[in-house]
N, C-alpha and C. Protein backbone atom coordinates (compact mmCIF):
# COMPACT_ATOMS: atom_id res chain seq x y z
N UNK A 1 -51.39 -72.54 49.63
CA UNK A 1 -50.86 -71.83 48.48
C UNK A 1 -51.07 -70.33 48.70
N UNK A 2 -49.96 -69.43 48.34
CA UNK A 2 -50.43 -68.60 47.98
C UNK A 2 -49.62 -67.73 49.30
N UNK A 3 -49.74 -66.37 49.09
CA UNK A 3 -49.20 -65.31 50.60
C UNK A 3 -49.26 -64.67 50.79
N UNK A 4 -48.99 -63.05 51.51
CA UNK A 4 -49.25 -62.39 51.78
C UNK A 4 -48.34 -61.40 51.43
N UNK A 5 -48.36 -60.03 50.95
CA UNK A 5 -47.13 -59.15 50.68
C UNK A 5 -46.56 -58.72 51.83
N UNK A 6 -45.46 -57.99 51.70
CA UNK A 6 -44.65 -57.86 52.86
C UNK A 6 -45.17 -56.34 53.26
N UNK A 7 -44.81 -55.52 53.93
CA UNK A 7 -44.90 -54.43 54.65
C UNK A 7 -44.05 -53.31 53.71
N UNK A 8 -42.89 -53.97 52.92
CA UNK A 8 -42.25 -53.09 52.02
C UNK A 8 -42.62 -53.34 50.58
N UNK A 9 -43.86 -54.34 50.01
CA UNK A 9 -44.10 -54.94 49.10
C UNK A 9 -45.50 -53.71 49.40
N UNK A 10 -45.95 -53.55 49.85
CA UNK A 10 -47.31 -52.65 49.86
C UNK A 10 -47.35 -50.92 50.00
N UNK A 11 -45.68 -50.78 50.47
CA UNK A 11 -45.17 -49.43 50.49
C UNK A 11 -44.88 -49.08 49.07
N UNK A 12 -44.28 -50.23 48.56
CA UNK A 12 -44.18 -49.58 46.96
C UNK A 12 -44.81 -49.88 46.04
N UNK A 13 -46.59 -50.20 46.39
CA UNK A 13 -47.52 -50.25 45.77
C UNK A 13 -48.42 -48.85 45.97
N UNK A 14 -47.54 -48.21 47.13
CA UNK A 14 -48.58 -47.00 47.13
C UNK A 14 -48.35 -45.73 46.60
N UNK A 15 -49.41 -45.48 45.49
CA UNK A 15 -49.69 -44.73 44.81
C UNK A 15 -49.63 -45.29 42.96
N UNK A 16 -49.66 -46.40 43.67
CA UNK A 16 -50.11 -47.47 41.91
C UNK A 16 -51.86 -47.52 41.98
N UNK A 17 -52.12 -47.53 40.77
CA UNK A 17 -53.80 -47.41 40.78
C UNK A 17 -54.46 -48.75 41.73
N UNK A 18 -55.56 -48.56 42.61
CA UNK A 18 -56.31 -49.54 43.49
C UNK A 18 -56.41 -50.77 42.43
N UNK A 19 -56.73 -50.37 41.21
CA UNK A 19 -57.23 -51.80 40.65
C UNK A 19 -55.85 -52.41 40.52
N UNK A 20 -54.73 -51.95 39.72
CA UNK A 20 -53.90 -52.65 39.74
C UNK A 20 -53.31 -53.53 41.16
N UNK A 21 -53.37 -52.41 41.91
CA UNK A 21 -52.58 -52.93 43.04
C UNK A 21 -53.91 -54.50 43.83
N UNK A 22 -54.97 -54.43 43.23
CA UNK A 22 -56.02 -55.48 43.93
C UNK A 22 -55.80 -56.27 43.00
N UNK A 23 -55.40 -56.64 42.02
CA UNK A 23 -54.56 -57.71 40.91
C UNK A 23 -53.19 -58.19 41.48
N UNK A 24 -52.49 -57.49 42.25
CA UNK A 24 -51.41 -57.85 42.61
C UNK A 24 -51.89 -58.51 44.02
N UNK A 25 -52.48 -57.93 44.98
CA UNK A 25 -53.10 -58.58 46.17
C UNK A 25 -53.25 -60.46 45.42
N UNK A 26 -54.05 -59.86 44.99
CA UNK A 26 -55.27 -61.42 44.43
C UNK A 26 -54.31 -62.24 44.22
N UNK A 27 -53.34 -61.76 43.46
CA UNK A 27 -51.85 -62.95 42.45
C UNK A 27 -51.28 -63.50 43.37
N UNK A 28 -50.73 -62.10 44.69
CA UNK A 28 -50.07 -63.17 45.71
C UNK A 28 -51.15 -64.35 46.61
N UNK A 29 -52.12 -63.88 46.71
CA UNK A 29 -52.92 -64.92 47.22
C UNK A 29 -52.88 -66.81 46.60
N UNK A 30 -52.50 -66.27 45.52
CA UNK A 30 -52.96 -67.40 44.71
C UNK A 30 -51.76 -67.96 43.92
N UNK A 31 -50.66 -67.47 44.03
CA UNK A 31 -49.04 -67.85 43.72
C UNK A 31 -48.49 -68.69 44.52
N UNK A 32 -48.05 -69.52 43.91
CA UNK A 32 -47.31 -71.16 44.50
C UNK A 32 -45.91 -70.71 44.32
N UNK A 33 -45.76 -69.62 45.77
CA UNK A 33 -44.08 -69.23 45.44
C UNK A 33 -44.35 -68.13 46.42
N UNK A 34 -43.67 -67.08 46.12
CA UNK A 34 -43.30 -65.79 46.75
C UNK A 34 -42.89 -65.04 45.63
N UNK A 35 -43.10 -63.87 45.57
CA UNK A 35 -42.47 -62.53 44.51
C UNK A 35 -42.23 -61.16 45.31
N UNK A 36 -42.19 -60.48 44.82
CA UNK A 36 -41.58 -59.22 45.62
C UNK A 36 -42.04 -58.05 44.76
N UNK A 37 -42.33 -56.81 44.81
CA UNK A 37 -43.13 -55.62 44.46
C UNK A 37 -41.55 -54.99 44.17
N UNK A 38 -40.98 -54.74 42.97
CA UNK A 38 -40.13 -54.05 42.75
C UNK A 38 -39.99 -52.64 42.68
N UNK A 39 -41.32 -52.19 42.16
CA UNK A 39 -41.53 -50.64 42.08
C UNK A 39 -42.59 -50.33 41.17
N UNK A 40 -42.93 -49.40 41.77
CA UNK A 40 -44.42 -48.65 41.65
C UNK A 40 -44.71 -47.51 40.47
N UNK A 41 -45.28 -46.47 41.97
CA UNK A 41 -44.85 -44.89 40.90
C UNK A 41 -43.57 -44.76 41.07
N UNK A 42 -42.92 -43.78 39.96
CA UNK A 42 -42.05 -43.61 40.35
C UNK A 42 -42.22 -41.71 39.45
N UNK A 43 -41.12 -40.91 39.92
CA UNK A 43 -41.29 -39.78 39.07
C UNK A 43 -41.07 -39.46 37.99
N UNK A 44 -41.41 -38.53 37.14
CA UNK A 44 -40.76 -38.14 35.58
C UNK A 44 -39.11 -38.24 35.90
N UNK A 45 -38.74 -37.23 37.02
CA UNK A 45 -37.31 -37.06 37.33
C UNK A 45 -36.39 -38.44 36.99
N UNK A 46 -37.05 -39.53 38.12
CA UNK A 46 -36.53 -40.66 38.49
C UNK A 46 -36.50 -41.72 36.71
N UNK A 47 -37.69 -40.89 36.07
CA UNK A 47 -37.69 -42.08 34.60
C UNK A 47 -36.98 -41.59 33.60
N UNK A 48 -36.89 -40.33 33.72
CA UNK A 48 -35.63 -39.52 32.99
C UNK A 48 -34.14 -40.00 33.43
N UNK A 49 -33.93 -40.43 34.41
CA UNK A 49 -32.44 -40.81 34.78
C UNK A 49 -32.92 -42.15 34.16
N UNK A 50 -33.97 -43.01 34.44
CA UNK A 50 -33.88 -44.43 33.71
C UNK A 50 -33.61 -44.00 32.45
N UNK A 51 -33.94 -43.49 31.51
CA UNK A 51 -33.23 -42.86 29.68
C UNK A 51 -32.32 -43.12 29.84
N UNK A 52 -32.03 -41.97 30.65
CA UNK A 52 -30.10 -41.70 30.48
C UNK A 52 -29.54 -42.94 30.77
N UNK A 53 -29.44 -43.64 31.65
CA UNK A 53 -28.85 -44.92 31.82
C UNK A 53 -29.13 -46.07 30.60
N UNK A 54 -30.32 -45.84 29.86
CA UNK A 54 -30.44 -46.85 29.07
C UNK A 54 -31.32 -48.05 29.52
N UNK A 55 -31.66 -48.03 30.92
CA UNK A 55 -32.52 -48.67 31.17
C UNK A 55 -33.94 -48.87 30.84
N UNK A 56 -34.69 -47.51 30.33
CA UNK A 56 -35.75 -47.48 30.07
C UNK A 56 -36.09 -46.62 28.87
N UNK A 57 -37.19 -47.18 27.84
CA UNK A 57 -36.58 -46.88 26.71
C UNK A 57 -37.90 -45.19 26.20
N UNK A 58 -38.48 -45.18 27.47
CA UNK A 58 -39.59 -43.96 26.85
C UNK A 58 -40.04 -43.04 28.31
N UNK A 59 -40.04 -42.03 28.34
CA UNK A 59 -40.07 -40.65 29.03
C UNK A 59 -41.57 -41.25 29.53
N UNK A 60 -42.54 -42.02 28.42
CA UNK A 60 -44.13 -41.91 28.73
C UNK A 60 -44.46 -43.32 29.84
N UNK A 61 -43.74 -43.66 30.38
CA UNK A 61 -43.80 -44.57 31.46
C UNK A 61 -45.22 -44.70 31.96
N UNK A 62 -45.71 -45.81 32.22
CA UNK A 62 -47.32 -45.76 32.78
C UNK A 62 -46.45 -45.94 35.00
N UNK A 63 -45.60 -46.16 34.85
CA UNK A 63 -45.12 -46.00 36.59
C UNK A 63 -45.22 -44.58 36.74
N UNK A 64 -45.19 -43.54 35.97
CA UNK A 64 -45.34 -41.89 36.29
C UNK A 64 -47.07 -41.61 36.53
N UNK A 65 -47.03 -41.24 37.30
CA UNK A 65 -48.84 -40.89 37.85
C UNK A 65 -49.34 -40.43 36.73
N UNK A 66 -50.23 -41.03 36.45
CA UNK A 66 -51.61 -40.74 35.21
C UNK A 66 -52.09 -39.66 35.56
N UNK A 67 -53.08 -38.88 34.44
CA UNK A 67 -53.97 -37.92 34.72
C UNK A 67 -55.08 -38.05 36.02
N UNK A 68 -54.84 -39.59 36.25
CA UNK A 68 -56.21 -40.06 37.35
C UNK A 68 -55.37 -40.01 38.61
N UNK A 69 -54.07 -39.16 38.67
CA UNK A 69 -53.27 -39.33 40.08
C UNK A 69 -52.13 -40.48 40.27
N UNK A 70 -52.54 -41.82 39.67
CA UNK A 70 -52.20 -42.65 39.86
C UNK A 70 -51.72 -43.75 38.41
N UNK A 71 -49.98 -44.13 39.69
CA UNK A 71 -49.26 -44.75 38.43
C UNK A 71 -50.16 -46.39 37.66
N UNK A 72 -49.92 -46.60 36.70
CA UNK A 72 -50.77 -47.68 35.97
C UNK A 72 -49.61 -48.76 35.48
N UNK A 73 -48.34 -49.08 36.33
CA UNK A 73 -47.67 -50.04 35.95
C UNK A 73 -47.03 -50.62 37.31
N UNK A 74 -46.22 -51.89 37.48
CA UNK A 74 -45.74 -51.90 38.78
C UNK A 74 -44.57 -53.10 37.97
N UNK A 75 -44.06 -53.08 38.72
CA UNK A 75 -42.77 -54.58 38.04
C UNK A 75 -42.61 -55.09 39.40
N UNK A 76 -42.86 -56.45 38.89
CA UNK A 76 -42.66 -57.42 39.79
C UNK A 76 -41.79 -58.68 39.56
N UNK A 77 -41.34 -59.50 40.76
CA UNK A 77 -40.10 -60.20 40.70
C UNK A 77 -40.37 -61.64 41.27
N UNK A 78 -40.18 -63.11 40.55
CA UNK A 78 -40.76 -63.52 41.80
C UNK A 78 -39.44 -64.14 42.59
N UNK A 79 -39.26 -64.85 43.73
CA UNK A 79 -38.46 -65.32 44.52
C UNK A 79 -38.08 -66.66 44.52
N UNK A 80 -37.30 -67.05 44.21
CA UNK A 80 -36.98 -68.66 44.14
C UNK A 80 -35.24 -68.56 45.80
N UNK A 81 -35.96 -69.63 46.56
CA UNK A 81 -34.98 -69.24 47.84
C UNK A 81 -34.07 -68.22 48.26
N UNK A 82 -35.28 -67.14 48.05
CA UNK A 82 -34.69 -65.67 48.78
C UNK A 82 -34.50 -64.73 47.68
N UNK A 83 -33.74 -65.18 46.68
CA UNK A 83 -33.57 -64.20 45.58
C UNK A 83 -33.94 -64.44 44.10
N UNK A 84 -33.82 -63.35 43.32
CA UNK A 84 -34.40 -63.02 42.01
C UNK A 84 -33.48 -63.79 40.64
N UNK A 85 -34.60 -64.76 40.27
CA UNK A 85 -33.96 -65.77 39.23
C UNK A 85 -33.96 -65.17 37.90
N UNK A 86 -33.24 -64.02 38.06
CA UNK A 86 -32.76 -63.04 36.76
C UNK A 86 -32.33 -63.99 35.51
N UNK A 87 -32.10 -65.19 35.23
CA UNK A 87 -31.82 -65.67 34.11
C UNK A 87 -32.92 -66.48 33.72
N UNK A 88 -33.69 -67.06 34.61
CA UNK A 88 -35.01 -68.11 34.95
C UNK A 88 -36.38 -67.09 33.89
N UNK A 89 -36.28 -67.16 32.67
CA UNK A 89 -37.60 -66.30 32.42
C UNK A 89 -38.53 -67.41 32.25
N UNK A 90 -38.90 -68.60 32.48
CA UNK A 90 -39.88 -69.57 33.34
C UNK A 90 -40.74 -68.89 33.99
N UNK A 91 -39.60 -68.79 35.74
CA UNK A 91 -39.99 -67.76 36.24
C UNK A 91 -41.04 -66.44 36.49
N UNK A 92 -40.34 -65.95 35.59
CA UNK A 92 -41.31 -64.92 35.31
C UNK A 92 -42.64 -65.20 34.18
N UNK A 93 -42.39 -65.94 33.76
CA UNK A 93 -43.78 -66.20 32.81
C UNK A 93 -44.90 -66.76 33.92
N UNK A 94 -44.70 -67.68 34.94
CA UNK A 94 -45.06 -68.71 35.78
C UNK A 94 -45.83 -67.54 36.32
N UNK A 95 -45.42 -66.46 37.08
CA UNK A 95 -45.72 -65.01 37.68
C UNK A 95 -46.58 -64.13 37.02
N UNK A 96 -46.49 -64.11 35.78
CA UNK A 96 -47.12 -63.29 34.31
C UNK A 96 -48.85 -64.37 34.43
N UNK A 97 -48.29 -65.34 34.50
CA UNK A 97 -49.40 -66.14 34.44
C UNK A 97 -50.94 -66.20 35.60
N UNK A 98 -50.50 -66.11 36.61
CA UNK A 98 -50.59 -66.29 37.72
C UNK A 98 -51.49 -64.62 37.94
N UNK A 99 -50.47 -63.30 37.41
CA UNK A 99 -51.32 -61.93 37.69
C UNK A 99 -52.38 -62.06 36.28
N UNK A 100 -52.07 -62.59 35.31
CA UNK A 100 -53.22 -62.53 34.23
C UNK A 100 -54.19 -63.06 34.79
N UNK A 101 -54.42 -64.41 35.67
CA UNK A 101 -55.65 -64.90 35.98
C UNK A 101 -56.13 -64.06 37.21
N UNK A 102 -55.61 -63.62 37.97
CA UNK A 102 -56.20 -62.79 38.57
C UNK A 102 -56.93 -61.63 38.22
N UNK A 103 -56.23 -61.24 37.26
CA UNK A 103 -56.77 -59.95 36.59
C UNK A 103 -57.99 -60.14 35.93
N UNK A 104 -57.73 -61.63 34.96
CA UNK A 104 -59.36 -62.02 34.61
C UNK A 104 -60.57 -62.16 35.49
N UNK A 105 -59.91 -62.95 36.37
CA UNK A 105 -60.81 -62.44 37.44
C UNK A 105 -61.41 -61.38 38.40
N UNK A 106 -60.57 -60.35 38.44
CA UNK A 106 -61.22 -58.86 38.84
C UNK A 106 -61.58 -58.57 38.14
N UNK A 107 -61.55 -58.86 36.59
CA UNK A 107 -62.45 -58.16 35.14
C UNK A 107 -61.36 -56.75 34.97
N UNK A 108 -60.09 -56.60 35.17
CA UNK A 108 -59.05 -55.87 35.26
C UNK A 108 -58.52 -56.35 34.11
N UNK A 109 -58.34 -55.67 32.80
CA UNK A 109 -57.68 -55.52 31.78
C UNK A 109 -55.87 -55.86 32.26
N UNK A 110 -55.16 -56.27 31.87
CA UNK A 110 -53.52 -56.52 32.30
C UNK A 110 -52.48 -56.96 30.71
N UNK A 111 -51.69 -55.67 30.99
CA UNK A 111 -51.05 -56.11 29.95
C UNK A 111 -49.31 -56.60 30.65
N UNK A 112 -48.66 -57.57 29.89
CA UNK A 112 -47.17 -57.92 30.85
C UNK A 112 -46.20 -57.66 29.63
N UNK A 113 -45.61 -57.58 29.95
CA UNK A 113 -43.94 -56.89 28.90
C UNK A 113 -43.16 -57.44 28.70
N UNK A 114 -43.53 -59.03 29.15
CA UNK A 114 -42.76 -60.11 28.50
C UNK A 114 -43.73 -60.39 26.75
N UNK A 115 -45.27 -59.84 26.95
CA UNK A 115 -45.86 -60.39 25.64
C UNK A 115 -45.11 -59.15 24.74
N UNK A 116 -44.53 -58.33 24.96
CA UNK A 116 -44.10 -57.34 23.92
C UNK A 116 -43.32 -57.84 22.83
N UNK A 117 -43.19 -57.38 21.76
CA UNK A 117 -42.84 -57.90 20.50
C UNK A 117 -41.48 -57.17 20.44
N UNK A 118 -40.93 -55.78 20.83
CA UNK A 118 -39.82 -55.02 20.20
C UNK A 118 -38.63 -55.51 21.68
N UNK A 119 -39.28 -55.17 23.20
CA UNK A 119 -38.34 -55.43 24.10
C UNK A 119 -39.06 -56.16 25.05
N UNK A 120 -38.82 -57.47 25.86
CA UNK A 120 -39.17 -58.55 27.20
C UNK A 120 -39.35 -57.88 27.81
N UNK A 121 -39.80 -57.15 28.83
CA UNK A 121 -39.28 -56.93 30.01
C UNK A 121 -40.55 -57.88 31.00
N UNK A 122 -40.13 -58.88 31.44
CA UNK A 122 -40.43 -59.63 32.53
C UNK A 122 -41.12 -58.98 33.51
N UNK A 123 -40.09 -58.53 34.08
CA UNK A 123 -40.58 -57.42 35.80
C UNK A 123 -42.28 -56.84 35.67
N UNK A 124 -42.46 -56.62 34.15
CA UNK A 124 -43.32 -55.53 34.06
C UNK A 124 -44.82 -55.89 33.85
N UNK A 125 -45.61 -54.95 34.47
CA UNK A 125 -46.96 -55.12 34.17
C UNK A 125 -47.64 -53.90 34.65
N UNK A 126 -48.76 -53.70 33.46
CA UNK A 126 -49.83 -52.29 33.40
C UNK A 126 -50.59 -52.18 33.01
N UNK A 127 -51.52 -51.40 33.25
CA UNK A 127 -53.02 -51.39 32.25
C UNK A 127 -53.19 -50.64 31.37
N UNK A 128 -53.86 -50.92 30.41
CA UNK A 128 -53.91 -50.35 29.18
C UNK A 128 -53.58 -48.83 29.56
N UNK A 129 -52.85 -48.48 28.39
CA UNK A 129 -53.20 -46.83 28.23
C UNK A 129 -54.19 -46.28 28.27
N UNK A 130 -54.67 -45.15 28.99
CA UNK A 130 -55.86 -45.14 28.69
C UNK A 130 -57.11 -45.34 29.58
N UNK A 131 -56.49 -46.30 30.30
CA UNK A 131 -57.57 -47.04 31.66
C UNK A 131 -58.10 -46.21 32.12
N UNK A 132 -59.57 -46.16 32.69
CA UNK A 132 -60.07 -45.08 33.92
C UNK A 132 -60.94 -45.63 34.65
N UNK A 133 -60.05 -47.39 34.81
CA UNK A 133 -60.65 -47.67 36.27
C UNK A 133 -61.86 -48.11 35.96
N UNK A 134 -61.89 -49.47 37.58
CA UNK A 134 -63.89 -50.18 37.19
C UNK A 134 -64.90 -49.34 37.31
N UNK A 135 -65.62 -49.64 36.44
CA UNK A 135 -66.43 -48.37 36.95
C UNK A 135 -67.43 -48.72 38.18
């Protein structure tokens, strides 16, 4: 069970906070499947064009580098034979599930954006606002 990230799955983990990104390590270890690292940090620039498109609904993105340097969200996808089961939110709960226990187990706070009450978003997961890291 379980696997290893890819070489482009760890490129766009870099510059996501260590703890998060050692929650995501741990998940794939321990995931009965495959998923894929959709995206990381990303810039104010790049989350300002997400607005405009409508894709993303707030400027205060935890994927924009925190005061601690580092972004505090990552969205992830998982893989059902090769590609992304965009209608399957199973799926993604199965995945949601899977980084929560990991996270309990690093003692890593994890919040996912499928538990959100106003908008789903599946892909998504971050640590509290606020976070500053194990101590």
């Amino acid at each position: 069970m379980g696997f290893q990230l890819s070489a482009r799955d760890r490129q766009r983990l870099a510059g996501v906070s260590p703890d998060l990104a050692a929650v995501v390590e741990a998940a794939a270890g321990a995931y009965n499947g495959r998923f894929t690292v959709l995206e990381g940090a990303r810039s104010a620039q790049r989350q300002s064009r997400l607005l405009a498109q409508g894709v993303s609904q707030t400027l205060r993105s935890l994927h924009i580098p925190q005061p601690d340097g580092w972004a505090h969200a990552v969205d992830l996808a998982p893989l059902v034979e090769g590609t992304i089961p965009w209608e399957d939110w199973a799926s993604f709960k199965r995945l949601a599930e899977v980084m929560k226990e990991s996270a309990a187990r690093l003692e890593i706070p994890l919040e996912w954006g499928g538990d959100w009450t106003t908008l789903k978003d599946g892909p998504h997961f971050q640590l509290p606002r606020g976070w500053r890291g194990k101590a």
